[in-house]
Protein backbone atom coordinates (compact mmCIF):
# COMPACT_ATOMS: atom_id res chain seq x y z
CA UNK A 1 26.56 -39.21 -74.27
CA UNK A 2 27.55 -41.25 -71.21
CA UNK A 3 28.54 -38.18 -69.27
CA UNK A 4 24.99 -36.33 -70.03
CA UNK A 5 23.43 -39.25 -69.39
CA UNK A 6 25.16 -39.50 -65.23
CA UNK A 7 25.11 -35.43 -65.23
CA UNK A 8 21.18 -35.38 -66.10
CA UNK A 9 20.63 -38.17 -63.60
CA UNK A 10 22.16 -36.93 -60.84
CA UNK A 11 20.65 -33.60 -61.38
CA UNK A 12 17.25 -35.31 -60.89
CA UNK A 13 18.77 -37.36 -57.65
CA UNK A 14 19.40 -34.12 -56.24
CA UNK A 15 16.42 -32.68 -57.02
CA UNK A 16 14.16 -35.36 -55.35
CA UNK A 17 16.10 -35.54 -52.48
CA UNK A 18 15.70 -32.29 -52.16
CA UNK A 19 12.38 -32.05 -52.63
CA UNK A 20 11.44 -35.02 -50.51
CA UNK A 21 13.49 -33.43 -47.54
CA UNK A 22 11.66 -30.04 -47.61
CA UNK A 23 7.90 -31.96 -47.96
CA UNK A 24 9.25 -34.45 -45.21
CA UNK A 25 8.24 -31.32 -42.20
CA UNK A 26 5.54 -30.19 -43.41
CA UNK A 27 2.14 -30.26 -40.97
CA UNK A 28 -1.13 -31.31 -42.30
CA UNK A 29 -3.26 -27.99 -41.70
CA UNK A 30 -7.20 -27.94 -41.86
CA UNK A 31 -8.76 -24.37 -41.33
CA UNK A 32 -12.43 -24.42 -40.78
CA UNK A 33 -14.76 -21.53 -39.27
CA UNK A 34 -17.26 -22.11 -36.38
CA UNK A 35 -19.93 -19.83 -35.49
CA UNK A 36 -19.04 -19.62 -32.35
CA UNK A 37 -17.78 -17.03 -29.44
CA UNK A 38 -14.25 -16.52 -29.44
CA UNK A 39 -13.75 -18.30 -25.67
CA UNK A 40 -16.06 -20.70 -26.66
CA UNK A 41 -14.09 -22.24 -29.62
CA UNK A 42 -10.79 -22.06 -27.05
CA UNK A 43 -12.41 -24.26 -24.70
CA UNK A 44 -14.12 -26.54 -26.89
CA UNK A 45 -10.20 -26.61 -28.53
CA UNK A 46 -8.70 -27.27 -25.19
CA UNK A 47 -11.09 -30.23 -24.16
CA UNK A 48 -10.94 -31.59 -27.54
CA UNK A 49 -7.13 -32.34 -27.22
CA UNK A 50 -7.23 -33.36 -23.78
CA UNK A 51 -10.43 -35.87 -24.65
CA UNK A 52 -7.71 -37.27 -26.71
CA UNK A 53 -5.41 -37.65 -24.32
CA UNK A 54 -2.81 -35.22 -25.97
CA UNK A 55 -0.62 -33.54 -23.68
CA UNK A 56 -0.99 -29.67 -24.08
CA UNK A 57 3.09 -28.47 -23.74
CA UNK A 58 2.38 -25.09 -24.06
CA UNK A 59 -0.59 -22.15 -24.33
CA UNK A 60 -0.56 -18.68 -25.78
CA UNK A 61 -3.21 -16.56 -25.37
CA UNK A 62 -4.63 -12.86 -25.86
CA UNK A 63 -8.13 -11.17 -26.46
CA UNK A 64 -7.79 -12.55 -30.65
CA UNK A 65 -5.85 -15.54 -30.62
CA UNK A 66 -4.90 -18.60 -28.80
CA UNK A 67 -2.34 -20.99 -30.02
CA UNK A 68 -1.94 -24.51 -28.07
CA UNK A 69 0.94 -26.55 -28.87
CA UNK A 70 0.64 -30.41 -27.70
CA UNK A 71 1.71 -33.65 -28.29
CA UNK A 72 0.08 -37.31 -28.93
CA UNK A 73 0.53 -40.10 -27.28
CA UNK A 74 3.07 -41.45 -29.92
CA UNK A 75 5.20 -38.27 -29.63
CA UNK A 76 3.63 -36.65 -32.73
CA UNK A 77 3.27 -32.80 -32.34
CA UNK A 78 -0.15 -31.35 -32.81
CA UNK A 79 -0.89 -27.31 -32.66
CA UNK A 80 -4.21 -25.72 -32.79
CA UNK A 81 -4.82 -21.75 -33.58
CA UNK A 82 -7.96 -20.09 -32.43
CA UNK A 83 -8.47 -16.63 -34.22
CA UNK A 84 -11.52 -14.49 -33.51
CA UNK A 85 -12.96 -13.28 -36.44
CA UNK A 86 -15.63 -10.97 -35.37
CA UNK A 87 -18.05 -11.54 -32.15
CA UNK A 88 -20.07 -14.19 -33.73
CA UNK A 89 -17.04 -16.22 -35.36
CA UNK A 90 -14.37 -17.75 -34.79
CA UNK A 91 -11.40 -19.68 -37.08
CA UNK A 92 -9.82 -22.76 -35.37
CA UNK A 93 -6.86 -24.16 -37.50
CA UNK A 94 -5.32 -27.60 -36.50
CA UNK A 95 -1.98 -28.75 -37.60
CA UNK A 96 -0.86 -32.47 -37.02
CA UNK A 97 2.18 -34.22 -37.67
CA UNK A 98 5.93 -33.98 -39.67
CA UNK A 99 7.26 -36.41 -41.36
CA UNK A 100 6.31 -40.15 -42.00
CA UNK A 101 2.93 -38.98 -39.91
CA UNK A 102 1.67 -36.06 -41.18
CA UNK A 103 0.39 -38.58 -44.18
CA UNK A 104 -1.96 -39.74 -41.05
CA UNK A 105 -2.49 -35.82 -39.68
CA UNK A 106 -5.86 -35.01 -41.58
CA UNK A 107 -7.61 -37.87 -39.72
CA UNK A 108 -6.82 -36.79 -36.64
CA UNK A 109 -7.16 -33.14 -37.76
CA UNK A 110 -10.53 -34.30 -38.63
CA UNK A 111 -11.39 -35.49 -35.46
CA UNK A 112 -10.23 -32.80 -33.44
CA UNK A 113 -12.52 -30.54 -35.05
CA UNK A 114 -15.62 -32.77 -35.35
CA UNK A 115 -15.04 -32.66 -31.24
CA UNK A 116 -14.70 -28.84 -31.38
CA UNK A 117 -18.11 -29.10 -33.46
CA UNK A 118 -20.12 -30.83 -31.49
CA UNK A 119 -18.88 -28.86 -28.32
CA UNK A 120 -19.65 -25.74 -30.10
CA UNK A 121 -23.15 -26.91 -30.33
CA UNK A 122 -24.03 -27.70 -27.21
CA UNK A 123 -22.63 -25.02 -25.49
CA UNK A 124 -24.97 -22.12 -24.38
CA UNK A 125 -21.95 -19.32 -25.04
CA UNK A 126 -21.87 -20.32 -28.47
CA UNK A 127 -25.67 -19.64 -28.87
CA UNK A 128 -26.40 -16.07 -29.98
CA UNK A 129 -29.76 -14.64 -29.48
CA UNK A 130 -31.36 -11.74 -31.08
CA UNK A 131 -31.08 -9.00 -28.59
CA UNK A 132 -34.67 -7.63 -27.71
C-alpha cells in the first residue's frame, strides 16, 4: 500500500508540474471588434502603445492585417493584431504578458483597448457616412 501510495503521488507531482509549466507562457488575449476603418484601428493601435510608453520592437503589415510586437517598460512583451473584417470593421486582439505577469495582462489589455476606443471615436476616418 506504501508503494501505491508514493507511485499515485508522484504521478500527481508530475502532473502539476507539468501542467503549471505549460500555463506558465501563456498570454492573456482580449479580442474585441471596433467599427472602425481598417487604417484607422492600426493607428489608433500604434498610438495607444506608444501613449504607454511601450517600445514597439517590431511591425508587420499588409492590406488585412497588422501585427505589432512591443515591450513594457518592465520588459513584459505585449503584441497587438489588427484584422480587417470588412470595410466598416475591424478586429484588434491584444496579448500581454507570460508568466508570473500575464495574471496582470487583462488590465493592461484593458487599457490598451479603451485607448484604441476612444481614438476610434474621435477620429473622422472611422466615421462612415451614408453615401448620397
Amino acid at each position: 500500500m506504501n508503494g501505491y501510495y508514493i507511485k499515485r503521488v508522484g504521478w500527481m507531482m508530475c502532473l502539476m508540474l507539468l501542467i503549471g509549466v505549460g500555463c506558465a507562457d501563456l498570454p492573456v488575449r482580449t479580442v474585441k471588434t471596433y467599427h472602425s476603418d481598417y487604417r484607422a484601428a492600426v493607428q489608433a493601435s500604434s498610438e495607444a502603445l506608444q501613449n504607454l510608453e511601450f517600445r514597439i520592437l517590431k511591425e508587420e503589415s499588409d492590406e488585412l492585417n497588422t501585427k505589432l510586437l512591443a515591450r513594457r517598460p518592465n520588459g513584459t512583451p505585449v503584441t497587438v493584431e489588427v484584422k480587417r473584417i470588412d470595410q466598416n470593421f475591424t478586429q484588434v486582439a491584444v496579448a500581454t504578458g507570460a508568466g508570473v505577469y500575464r495574471l496582470l495582462g487583462s488590465n493592461v489589455s484593458d487599457q490598451i483597448h479603451g485607448f484604441i476606443r476612444k481614438q476610434l471615436m474621435i477620429s473622422p476616418s472611422s466615421i462612415k457616412w451614408p453615401e448620397e
